[in-house]
Each structure stands twice: as structure tokens, then as C-alpha cells.
C-alpha atoms as a PDB file:
ATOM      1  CA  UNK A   1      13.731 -23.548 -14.305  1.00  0.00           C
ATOM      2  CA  UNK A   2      11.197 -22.255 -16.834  1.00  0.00           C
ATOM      3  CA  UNK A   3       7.596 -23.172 -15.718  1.00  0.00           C
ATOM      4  CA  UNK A   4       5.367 -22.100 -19.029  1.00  0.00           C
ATOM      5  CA  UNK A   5       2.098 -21.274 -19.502  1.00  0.00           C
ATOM      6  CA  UNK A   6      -0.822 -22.931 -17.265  1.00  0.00           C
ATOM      7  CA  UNK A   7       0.837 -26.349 -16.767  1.00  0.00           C
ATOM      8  CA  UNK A   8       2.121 -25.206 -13.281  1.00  0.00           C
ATOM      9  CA  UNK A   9      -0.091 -23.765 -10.256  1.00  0.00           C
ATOM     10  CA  UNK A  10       2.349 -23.455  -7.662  1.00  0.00           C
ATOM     11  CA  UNK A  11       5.986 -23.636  -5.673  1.00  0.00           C
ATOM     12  CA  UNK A  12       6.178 -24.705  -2.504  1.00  0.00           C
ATOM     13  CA  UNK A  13       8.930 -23.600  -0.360  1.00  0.00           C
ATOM     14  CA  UNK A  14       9.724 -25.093   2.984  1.00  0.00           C
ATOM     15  CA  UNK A  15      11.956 -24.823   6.152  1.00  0.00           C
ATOM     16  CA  UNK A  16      13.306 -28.757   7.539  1.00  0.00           C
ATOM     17  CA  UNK A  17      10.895 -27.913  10.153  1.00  0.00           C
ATOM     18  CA  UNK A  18       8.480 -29.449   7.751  1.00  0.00           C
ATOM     19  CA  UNK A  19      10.322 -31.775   5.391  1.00  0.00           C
ATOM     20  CA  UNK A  20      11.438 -33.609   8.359  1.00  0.00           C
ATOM     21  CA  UNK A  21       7.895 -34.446   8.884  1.00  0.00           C
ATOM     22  CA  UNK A  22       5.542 -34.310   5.379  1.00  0.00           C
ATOM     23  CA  UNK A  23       6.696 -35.870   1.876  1.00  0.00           C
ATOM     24  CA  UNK A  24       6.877 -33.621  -0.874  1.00  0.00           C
ATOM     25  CA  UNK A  25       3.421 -35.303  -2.212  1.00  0.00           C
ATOM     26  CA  UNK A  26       1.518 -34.544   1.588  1.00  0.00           C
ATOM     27  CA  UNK A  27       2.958 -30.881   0.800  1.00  0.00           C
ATOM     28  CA  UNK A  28       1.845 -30.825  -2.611  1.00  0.00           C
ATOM     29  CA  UNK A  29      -1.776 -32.241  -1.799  1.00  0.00           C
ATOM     30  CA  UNK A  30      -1.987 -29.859   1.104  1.00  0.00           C
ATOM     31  CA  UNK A  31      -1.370 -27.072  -1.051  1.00  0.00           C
ATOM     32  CA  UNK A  32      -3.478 -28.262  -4.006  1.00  0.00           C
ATOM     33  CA  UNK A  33      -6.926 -26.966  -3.492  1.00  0.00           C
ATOM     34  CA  UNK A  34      -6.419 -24.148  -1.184  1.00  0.00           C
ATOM     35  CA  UNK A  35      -8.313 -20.757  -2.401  1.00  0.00           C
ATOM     36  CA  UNK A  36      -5.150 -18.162  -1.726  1.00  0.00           C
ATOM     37  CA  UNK A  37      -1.668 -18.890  -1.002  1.00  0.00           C
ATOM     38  CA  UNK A  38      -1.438 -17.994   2.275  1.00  0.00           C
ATOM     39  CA  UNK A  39      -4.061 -20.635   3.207  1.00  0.00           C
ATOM     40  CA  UNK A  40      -2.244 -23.199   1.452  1.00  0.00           C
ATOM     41  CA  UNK A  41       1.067 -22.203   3.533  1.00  0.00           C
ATOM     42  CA  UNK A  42      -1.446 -22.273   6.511  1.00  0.00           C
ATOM     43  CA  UNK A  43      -2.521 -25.890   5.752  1.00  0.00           C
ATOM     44  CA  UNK A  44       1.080 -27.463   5.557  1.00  0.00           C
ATOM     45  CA  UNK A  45       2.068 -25.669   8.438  1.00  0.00           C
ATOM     46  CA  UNK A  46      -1.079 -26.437  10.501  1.00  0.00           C
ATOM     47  CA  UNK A  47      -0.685 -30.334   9.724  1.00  0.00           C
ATOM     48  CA  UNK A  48       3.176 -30.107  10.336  1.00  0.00           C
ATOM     49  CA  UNK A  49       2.471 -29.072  13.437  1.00  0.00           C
ATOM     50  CA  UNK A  50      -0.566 -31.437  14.327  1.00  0.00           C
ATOM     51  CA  UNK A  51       1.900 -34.359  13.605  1.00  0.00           C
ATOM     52  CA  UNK A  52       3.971 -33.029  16.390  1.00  0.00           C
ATOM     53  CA  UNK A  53       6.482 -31.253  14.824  1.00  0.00           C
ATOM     54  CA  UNK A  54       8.569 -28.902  16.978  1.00  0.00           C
ATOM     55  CA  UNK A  55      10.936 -27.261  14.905  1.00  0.00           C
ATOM     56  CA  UNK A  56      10.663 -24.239  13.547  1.00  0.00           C
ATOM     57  CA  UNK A  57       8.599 -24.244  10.555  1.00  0.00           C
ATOM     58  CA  UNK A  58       8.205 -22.418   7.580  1.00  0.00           C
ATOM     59  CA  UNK A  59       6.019 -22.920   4.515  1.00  0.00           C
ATOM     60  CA  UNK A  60       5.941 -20.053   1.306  1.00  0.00           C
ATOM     61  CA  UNK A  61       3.475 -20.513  -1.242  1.00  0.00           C
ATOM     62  CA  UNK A  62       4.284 -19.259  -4.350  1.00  0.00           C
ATOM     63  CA  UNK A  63       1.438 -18.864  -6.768  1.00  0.00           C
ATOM     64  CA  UNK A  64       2.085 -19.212 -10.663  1.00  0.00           C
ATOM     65  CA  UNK A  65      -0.454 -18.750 -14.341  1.00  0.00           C
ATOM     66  CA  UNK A  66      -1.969 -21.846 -13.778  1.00  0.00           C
ATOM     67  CA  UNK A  67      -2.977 -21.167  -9.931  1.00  0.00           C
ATOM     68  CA  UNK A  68      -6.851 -21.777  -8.782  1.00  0.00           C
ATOM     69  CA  UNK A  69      -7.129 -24.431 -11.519  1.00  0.00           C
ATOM     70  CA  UNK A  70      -6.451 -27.431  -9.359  1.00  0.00           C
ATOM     71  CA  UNK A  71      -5.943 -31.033 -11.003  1.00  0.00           C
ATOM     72  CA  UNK A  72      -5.038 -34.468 -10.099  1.00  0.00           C
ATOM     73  CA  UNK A  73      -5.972 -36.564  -7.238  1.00  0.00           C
ATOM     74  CA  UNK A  74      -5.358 -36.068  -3.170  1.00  0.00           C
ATOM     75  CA  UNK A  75      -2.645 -39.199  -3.198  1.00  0.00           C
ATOM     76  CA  UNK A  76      -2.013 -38.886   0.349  1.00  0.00           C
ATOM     77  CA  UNK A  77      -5.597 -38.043   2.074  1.00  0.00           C
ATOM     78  CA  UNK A  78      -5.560 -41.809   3.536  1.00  0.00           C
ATOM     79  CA  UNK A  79      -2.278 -41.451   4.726  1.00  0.00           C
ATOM     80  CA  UNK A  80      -2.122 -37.482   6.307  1.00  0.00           C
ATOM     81  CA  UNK A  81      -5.997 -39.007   7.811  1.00  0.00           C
ATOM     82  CA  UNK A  82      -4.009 -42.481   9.542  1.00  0.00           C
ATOM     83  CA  UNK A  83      -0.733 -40.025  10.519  1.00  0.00           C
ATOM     84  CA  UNK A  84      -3.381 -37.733  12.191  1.00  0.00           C
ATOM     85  CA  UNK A  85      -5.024 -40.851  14.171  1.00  0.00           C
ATOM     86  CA  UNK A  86      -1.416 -42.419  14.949  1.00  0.00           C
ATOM     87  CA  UNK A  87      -0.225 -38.898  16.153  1.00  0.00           C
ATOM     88  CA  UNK A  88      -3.370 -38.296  18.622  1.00  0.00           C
ATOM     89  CA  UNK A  89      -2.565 -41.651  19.998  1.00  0.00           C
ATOM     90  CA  UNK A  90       0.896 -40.606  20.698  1.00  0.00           C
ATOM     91  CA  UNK A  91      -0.286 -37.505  22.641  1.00  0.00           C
ATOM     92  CA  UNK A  92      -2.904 -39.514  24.440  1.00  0.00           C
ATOM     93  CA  UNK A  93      -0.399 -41.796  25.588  1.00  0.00           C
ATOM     94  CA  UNK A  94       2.276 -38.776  26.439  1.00  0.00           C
ATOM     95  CA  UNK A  95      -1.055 -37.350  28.571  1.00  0.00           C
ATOM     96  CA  UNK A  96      -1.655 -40.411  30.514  1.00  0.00           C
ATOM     97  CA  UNK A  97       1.544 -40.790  31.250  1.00  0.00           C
ATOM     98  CA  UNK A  98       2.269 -37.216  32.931  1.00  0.00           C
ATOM     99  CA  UNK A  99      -0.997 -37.886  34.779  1.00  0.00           C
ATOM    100  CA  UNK A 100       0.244 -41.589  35.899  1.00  0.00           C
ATOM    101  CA  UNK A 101       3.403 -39.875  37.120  1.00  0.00           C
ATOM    102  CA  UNK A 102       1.642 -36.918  38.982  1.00  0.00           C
ATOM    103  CA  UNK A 103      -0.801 -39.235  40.613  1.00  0.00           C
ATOM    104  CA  UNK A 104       2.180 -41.565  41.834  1.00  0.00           C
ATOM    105  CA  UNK A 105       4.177 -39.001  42.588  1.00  0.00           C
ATOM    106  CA  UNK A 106       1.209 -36.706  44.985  1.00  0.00           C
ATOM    107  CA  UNK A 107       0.636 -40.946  46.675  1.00  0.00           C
ATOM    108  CA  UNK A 108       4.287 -40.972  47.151  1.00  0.00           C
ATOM    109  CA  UNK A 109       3.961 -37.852  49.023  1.00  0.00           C
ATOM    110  CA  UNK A 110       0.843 -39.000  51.195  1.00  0.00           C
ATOM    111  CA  UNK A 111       2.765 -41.761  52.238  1.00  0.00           C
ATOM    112  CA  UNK A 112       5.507 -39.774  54.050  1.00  0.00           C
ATOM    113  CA  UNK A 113       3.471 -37.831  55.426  1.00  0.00           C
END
């Protein structure tokens, strides 16, 4: 693949770890605006990880000639913002749950006793 000139700012590369969890476009707009590359790896990893992912994960950002000059619109901000609300449920849920269980399970032992 030839990528000319300033019409490309960047390649992402990443492990399943993350494509089981983000689209390509949540990658992308993660990417988009970040100052260096490594910050833009940071940013898909850090949301990969916020949506609960658990695999390993890897994220390279490759910088090209058109880097730092950052067009187009954030398609997916709505979406990563609702997935980020939906997943904080889930782990509030998961966290009440282990409590429930450790609070019936310490009655369970008062009882015998």
C-alpha cells in the first residue's frame, strides 16, 4: 500500500485483544487527535480496557507525513460515551453482586453458629 503525501496521518495496529471490543472507526477516532503516538496507542488501549476487556491487548501507532493535522469528525464520541455508561453499569452490578453473596454467605455462617 502506497500512502502519498499528507492525505494520511496514521496506521493503527492492533492485537484481538482490542478488535474484539472497539470498531475500526472507535480506534480511528481514539487515535485522531492525540498529540504523539504513544498517547494515541495509550487512548485505545485505556478505553479497551475500561470496556472490560481482558485479553491481552496491544495497540501500535504508527505516525505518517500528514500526522498532527487532524481532520474529520469524532463519529463515535456518542457511542464510546453510552459503551462507557453501559460498561460501569455492568461492573456495578458484578460489585453488588459479590457483596450480596458475601453478606449471605457471613448470615449463613451466623446461623450455624
Amino acid at each position: 500500500m502506497e500512502c502519498a503525501g499528507n492525505e494520511w496521518a496514521f496506521i493503527v495496529l492492533v492485537s484481538d485483544g482490542v478488535s474484539s471490543i472497539l470498531s475500526d472507526q472507535e480506534i480511528v477516532d481514539l487515535a485522531r487527535d492525540a498529540p504523539e503516538p504513544k498517547s494515541a496507542a495509550n487512548r485505545v488501549l485505556s478505553f479497551s480496557q475500561d470496556l472490560g476487556g481482558d485479553d491481552n491487548a496491544t495497540a501500535i501507532v504508527i505516525p505518517l507525513a500528514g500526522w498532527g493535522t487532524p481532520y474529520g469528525l469524532d463519529r463515535t464520541k456518542e457511542l464510546r460515551e453510552y459503551r462507557l455508561r453501559q460498561a460501569g453499569k455492568k461492573h456495578m452490578i458484578t460489585f453488588v453482586k459479590n457483596i450480596d453473596h458475601k453478606i449471605s454467605v457471613g448470615s449463613e455462617r451466623l446461623k450455624r453458629m
